[in-house]
C-alpha atoms as a PDB file:
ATOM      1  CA  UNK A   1     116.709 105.768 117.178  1.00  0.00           C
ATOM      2  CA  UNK A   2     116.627 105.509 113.238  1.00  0.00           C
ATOM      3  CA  UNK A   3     113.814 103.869 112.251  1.00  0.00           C
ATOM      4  CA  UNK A   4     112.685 102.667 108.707  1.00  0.00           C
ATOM      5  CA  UNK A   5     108.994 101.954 108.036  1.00  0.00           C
ATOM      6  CA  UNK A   6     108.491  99.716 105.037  1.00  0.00           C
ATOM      7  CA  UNK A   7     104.580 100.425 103.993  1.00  0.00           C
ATOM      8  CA  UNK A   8     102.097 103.676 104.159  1.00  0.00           C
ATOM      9  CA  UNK A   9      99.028 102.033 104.299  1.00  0.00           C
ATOM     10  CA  UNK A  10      97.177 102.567 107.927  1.00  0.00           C
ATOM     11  CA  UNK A  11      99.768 100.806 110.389  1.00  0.00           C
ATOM     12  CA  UNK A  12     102.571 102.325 108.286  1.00  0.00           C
ATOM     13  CA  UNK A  13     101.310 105.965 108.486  1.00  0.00           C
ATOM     14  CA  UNK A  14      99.877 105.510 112.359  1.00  0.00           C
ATOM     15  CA  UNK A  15     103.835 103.917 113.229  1.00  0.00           C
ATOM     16  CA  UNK A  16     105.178 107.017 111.293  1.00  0.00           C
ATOM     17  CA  UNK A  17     103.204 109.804 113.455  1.00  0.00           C
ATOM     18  CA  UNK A  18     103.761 107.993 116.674  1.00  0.00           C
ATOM     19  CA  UNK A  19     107.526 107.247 116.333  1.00  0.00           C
ATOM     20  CA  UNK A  20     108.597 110.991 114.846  1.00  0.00           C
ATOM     21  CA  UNK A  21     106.450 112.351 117.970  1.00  0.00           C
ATOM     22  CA  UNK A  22     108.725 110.092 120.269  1.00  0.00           C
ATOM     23  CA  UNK A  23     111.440 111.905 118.623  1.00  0.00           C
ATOM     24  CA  UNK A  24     112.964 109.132 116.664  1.00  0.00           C
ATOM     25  CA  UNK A  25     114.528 109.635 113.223  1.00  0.00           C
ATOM     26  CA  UNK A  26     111.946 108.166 110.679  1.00  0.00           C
ATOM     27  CA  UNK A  27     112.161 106.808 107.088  1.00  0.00           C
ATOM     28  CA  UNK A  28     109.313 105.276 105.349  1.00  0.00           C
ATOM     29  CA  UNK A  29     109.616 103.107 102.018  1.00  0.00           C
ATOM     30  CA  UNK A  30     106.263 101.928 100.060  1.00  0.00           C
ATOM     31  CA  UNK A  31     105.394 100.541  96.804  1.00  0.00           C
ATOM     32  CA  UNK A  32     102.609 103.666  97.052  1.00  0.00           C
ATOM     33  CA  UNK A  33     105.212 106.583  97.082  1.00  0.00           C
ATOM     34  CA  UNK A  34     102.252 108.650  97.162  1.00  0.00           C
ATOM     35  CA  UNK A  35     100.766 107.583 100.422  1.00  0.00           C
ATOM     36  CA  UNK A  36     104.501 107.653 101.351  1.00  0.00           C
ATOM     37  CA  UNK A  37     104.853 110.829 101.122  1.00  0.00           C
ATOM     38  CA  UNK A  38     101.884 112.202 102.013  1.00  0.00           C
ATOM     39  CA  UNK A  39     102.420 110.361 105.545  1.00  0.00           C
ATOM     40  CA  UNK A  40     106.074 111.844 105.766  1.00  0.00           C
ATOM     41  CA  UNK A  41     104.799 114.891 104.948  1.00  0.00           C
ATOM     42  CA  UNK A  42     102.257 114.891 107.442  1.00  0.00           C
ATOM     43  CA  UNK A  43     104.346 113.724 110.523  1.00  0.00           C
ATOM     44  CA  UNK A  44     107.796 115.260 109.495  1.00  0.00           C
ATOM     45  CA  UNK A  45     110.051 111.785 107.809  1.00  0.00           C
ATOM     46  CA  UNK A  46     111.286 111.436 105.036  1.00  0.00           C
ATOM     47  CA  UNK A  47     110.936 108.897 102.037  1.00  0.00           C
ATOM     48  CA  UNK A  48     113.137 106.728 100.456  1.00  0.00           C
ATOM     49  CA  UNK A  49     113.763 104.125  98.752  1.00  0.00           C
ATOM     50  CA  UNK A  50     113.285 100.464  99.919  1.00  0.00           C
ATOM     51  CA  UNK A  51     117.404  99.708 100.116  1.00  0.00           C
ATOM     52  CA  UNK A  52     117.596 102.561 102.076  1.00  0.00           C
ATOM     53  CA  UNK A  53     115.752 101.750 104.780  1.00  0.00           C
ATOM     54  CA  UNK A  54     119.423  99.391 105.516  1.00  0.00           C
ATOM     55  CA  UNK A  55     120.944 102.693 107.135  1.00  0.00           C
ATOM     56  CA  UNK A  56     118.410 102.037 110.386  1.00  0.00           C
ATOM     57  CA  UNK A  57     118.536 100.846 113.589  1.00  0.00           C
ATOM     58  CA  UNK A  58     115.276  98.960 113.256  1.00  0.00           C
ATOM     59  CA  UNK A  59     112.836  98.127 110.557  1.00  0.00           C
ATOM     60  CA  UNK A  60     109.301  97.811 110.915  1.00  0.00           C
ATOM     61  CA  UNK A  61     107.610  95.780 108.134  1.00  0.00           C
ATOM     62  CA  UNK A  62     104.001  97.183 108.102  1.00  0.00           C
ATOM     63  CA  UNK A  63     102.273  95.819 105.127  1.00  0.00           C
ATOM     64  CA  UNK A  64     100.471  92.484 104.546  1.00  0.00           C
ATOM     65  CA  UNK A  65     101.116  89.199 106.009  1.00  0.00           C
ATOM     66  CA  UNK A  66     101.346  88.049 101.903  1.00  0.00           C
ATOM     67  CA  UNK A  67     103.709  91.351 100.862  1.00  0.00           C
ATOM     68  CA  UNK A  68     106.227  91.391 103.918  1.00  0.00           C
ATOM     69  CA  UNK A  69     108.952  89.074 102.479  1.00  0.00           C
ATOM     70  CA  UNK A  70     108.391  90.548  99.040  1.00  0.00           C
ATOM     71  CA  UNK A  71     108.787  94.003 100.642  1.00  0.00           C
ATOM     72  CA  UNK A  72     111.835  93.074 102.479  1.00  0.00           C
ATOM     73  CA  UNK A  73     113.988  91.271  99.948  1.00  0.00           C
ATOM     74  CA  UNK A  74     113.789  94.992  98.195  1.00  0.00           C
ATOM     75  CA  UNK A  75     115.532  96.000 100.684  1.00  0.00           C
ATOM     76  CA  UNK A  76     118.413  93.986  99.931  1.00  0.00           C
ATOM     77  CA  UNK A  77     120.926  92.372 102.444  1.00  0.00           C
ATOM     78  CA  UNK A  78     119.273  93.106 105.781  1.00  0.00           C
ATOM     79  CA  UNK A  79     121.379  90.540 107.595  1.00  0.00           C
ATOM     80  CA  UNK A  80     122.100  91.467 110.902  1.00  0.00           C
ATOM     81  CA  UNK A  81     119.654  94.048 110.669  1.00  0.00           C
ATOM     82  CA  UNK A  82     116.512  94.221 113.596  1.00  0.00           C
ATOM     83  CA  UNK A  83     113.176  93.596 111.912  1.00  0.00           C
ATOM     84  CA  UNK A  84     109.828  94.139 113.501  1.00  0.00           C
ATOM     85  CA  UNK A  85     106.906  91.735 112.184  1.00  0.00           C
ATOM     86  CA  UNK A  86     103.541  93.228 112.648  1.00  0.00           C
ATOM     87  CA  UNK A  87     101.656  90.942 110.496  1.00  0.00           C
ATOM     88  CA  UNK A  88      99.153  88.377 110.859  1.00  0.00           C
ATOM     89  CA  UNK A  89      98.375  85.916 108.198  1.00  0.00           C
ATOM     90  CA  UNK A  90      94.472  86.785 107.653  1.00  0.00           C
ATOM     91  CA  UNK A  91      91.804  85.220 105.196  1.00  0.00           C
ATOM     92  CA  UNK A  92      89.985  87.289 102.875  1.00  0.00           C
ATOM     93  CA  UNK A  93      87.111  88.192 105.562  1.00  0.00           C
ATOM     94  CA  UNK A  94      89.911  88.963 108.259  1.00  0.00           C
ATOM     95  CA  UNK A  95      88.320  86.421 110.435  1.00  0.00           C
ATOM     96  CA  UNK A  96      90.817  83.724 110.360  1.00  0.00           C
ATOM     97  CA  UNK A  97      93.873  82.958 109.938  1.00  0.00           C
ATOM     98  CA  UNK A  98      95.433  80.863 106.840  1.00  0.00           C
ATOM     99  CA  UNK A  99      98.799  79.305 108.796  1.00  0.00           C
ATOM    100  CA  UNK A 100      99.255  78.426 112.741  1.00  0.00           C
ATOM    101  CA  UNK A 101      99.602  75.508 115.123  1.00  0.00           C
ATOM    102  CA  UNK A 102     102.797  74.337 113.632  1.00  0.00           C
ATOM    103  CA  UNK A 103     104.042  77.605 111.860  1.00  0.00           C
ATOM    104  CA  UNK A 104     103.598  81.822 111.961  1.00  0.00           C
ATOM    105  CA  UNK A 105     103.835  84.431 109.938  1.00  0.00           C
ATOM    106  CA  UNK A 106     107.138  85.532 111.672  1.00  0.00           C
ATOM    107  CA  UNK A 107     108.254  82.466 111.481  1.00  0.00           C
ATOM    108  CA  UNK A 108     108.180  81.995 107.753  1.00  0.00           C
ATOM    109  CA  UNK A 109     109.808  85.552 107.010  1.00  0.00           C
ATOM    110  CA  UNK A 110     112.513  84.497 108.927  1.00  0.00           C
ATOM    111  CA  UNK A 111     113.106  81.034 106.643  1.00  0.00           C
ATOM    112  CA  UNK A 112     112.224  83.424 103.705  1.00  0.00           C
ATOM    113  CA  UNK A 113     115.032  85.573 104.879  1.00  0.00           C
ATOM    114  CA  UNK A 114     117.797  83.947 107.080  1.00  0.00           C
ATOM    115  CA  UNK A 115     119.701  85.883 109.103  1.00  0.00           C
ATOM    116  CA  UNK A 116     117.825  89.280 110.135  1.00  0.00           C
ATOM    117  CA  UNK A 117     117.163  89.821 113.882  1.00  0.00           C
ATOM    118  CA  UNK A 118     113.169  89.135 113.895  1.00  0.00           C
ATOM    119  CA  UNK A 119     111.183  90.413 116.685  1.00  0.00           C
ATOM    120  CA  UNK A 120     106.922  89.526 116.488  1.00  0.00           C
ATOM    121  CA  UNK A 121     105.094  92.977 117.897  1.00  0.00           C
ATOM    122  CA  UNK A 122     102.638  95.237 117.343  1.00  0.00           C
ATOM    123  CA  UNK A 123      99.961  92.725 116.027  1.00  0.00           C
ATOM    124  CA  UNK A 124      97.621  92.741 118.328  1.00  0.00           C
ATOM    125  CA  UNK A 125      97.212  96.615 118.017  1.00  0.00           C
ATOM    126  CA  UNK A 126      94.509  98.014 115.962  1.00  0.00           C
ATOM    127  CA  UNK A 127      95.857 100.880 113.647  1.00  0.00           C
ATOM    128  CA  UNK A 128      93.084 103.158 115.010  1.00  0.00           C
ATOM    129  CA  UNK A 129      94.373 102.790 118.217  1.00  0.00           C
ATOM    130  CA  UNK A 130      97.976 103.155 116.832  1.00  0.00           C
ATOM    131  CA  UNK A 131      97.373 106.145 115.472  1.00  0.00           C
ATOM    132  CA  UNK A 132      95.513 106.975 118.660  1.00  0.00           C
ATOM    133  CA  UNK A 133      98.643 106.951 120.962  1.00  0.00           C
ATOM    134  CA  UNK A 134      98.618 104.301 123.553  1.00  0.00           C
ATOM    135  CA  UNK A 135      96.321 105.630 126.234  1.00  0.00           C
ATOM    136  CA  UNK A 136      92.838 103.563 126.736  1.00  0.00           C
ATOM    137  CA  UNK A 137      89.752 104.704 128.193  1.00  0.00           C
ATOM    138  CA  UNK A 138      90.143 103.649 131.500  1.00  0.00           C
ATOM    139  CA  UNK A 139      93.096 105.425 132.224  1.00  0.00           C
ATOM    140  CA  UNK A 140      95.356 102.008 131.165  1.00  0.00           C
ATOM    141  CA  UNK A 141      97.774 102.051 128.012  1.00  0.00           C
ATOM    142  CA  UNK A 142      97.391  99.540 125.086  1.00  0.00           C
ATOM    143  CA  UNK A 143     100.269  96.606 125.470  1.00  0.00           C
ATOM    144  CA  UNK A 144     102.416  95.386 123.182  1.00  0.00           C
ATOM    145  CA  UNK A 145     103.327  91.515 122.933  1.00  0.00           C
ATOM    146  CA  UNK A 146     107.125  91.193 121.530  1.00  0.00           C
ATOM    147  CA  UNK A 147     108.525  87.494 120.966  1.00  0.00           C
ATOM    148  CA  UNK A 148     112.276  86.833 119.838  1.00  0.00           C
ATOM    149  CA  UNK A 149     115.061  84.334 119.763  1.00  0.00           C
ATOM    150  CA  UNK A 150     117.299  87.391 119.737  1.00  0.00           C
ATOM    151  CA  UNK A 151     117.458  88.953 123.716  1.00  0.00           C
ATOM    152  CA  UNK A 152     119.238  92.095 122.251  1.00  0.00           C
ATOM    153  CA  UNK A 153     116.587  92.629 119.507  1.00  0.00           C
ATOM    154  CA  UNK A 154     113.943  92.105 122.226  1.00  0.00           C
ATOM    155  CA  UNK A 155     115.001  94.604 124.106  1.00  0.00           C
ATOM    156  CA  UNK A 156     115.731  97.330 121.618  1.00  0.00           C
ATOM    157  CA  UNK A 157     112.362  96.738 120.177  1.00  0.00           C
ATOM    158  CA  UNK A 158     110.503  97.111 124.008  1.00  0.00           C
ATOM    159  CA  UNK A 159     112.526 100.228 124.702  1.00  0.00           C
ATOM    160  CA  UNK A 160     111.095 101.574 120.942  1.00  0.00           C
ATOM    161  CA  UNK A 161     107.942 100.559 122.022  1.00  0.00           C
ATOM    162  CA  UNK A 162     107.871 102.021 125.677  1.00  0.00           C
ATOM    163  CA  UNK A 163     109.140 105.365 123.645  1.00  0.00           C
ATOM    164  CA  UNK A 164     106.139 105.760 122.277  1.00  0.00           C
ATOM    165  CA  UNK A 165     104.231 105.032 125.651  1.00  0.00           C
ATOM    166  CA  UNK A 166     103.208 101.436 125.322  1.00  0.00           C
ATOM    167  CA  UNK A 167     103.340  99.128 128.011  1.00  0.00           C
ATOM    168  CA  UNK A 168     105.603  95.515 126.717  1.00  0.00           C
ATOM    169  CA  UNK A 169     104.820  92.313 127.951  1.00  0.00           C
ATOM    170  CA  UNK A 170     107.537  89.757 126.849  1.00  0.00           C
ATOM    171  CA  UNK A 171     106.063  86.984 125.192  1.00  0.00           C
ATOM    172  CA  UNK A 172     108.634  84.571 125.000  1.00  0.00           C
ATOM    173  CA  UNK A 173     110.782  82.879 121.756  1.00  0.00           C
ATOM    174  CA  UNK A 174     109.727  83.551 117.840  1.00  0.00           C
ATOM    175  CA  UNK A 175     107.283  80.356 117.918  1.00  0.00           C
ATOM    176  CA  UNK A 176     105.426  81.873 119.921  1.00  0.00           C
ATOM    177  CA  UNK A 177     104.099  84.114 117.418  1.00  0.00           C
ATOM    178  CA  UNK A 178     101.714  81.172 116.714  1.00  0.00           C
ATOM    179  CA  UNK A 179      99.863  82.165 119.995  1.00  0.00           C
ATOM    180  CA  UNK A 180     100.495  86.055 119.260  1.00  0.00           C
ATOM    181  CA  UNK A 181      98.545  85.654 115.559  1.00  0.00           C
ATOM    182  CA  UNK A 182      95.483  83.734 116.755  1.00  0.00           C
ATOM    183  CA  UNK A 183      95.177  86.430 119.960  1.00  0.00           C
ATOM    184  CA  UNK A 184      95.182  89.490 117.205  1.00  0.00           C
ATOM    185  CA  UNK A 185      92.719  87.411 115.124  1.00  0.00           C
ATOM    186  CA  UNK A 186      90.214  87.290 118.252  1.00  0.00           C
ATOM    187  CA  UNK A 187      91.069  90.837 118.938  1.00  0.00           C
ATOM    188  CA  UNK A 188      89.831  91.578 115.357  1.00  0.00           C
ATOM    189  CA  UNK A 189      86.821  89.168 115.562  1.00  0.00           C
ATOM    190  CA  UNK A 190      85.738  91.617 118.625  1.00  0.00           C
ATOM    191  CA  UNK A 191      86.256  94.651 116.930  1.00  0.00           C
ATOM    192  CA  UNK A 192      84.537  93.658 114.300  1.00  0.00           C
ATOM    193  CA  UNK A 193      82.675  90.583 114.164  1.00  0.00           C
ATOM    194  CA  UNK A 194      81.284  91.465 117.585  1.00  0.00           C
ATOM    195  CA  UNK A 195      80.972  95.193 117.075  1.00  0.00           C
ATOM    196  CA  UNK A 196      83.305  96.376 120.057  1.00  0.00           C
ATOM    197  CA  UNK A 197      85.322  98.804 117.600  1.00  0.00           C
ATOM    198  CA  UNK A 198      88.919  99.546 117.215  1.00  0.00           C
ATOM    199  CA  UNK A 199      89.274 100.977 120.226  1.00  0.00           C
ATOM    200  CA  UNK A 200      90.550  98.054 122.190  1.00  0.00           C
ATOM    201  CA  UNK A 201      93.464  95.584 123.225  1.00  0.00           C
ATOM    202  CA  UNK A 202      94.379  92.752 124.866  1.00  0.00           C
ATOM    203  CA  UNK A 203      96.455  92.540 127.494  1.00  0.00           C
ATOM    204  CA  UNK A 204      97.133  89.904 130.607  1.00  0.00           C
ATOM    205  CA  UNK A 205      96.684  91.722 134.128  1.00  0.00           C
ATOM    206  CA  UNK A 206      97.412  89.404 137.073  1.00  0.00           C
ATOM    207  CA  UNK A 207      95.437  88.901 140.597  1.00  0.00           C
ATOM    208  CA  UNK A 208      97.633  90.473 142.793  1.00  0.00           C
END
């Protein structure tokens, strides 16, 4: 696939050397063209500028809850085009969140922006463990939550994400991003708040 990262910051850079070692076609645009390149460099894709990232097959919007529609609408006219939300709308301290219940932060790009195909995924993973590759520990692999009232999107985005060796759990419409933030701001409070490190994910294993 051709895929466009917008941001170089940790997730940005940790998406870029996992998706160009999956053998996807990567392009990363950031308001840092230094980090930008410097994470192209290092993983073999190539920079360019945010209206080019158009020309993919999916987007991946990996800067802050606060900068993603900002970061998009450089991008131009991405209607019709697949989106991938990664955010979660943190406080300052990272230890809650600042919308949920009756909203998410996917939920508000998508007003922001009407008419791009927006899948929630990749929130609940640590960019440690990103840039890690998708093995854990104890032999499992780190799951990825998608949500999406688009079924083609969806899918698209789970077969990107199984590329790179995660293992996709399908987590229903868009709304339910507002279960999807609060799970990645636990996962956070128990890397960090509760010391467990970066090195861990949540996932939903059943009995039987």
């Amino acid at each position: 696939m051709k895929v466009s990262v917008i941001g170089s910051g940790n997730m940005g850079s940790s998406f870029v050397k996992q998706l160009t070692k999956a053998g996807h076609s990567v392009t990363i645009a950031s308001a840092d063209r230094a980090s930008a390149e410097a994470a192209a460099k290092a993983h073999g894709a190539t920079v360019v500028e945010p209206t080019e990232v158009r020309a993919s097959d999916i987007i991946i919007v990996a800067t802050g809850a606060a900068d993603a529609v900002a970061a998009l609408k450089s991008a131009g006219d991405l209607s019709g085009k697949i989106v991938v939300d990664i955010t979660n709308p943190l406080t300052a301290d990272y230890m809650g969140l600042t919308i949920g219940h009756s909203t998410s932060s996917a939920e508000e790009i998508v007003k922001a922006i009407p008419g791009i195909r927006l899948v929630k995924g990749f929130n609940t993973v640590f960019a440690q463990l990103l840039a890690a590759g998708s093995a854990l520990a104890n032999g499992g692999k780190v799951t990825v939550f998608v949500a999406s009232d688009d079924a083609d999107a969806k899918a698209q985005v789970t077969a990107l994400a199984q590329s790179m060796g995660f293992v996709v759990t399908d987590a229903g419409p868009l709304k339910n991003a507002r279960y999807l933030e609060p799970l990645a701001g636990l996962n956070i409070y128990f890397g960090y708040g509760a010391g467990l490190g970066t090195a861990i994910s949540p996932t939903w294993v059943a009995a039987a």
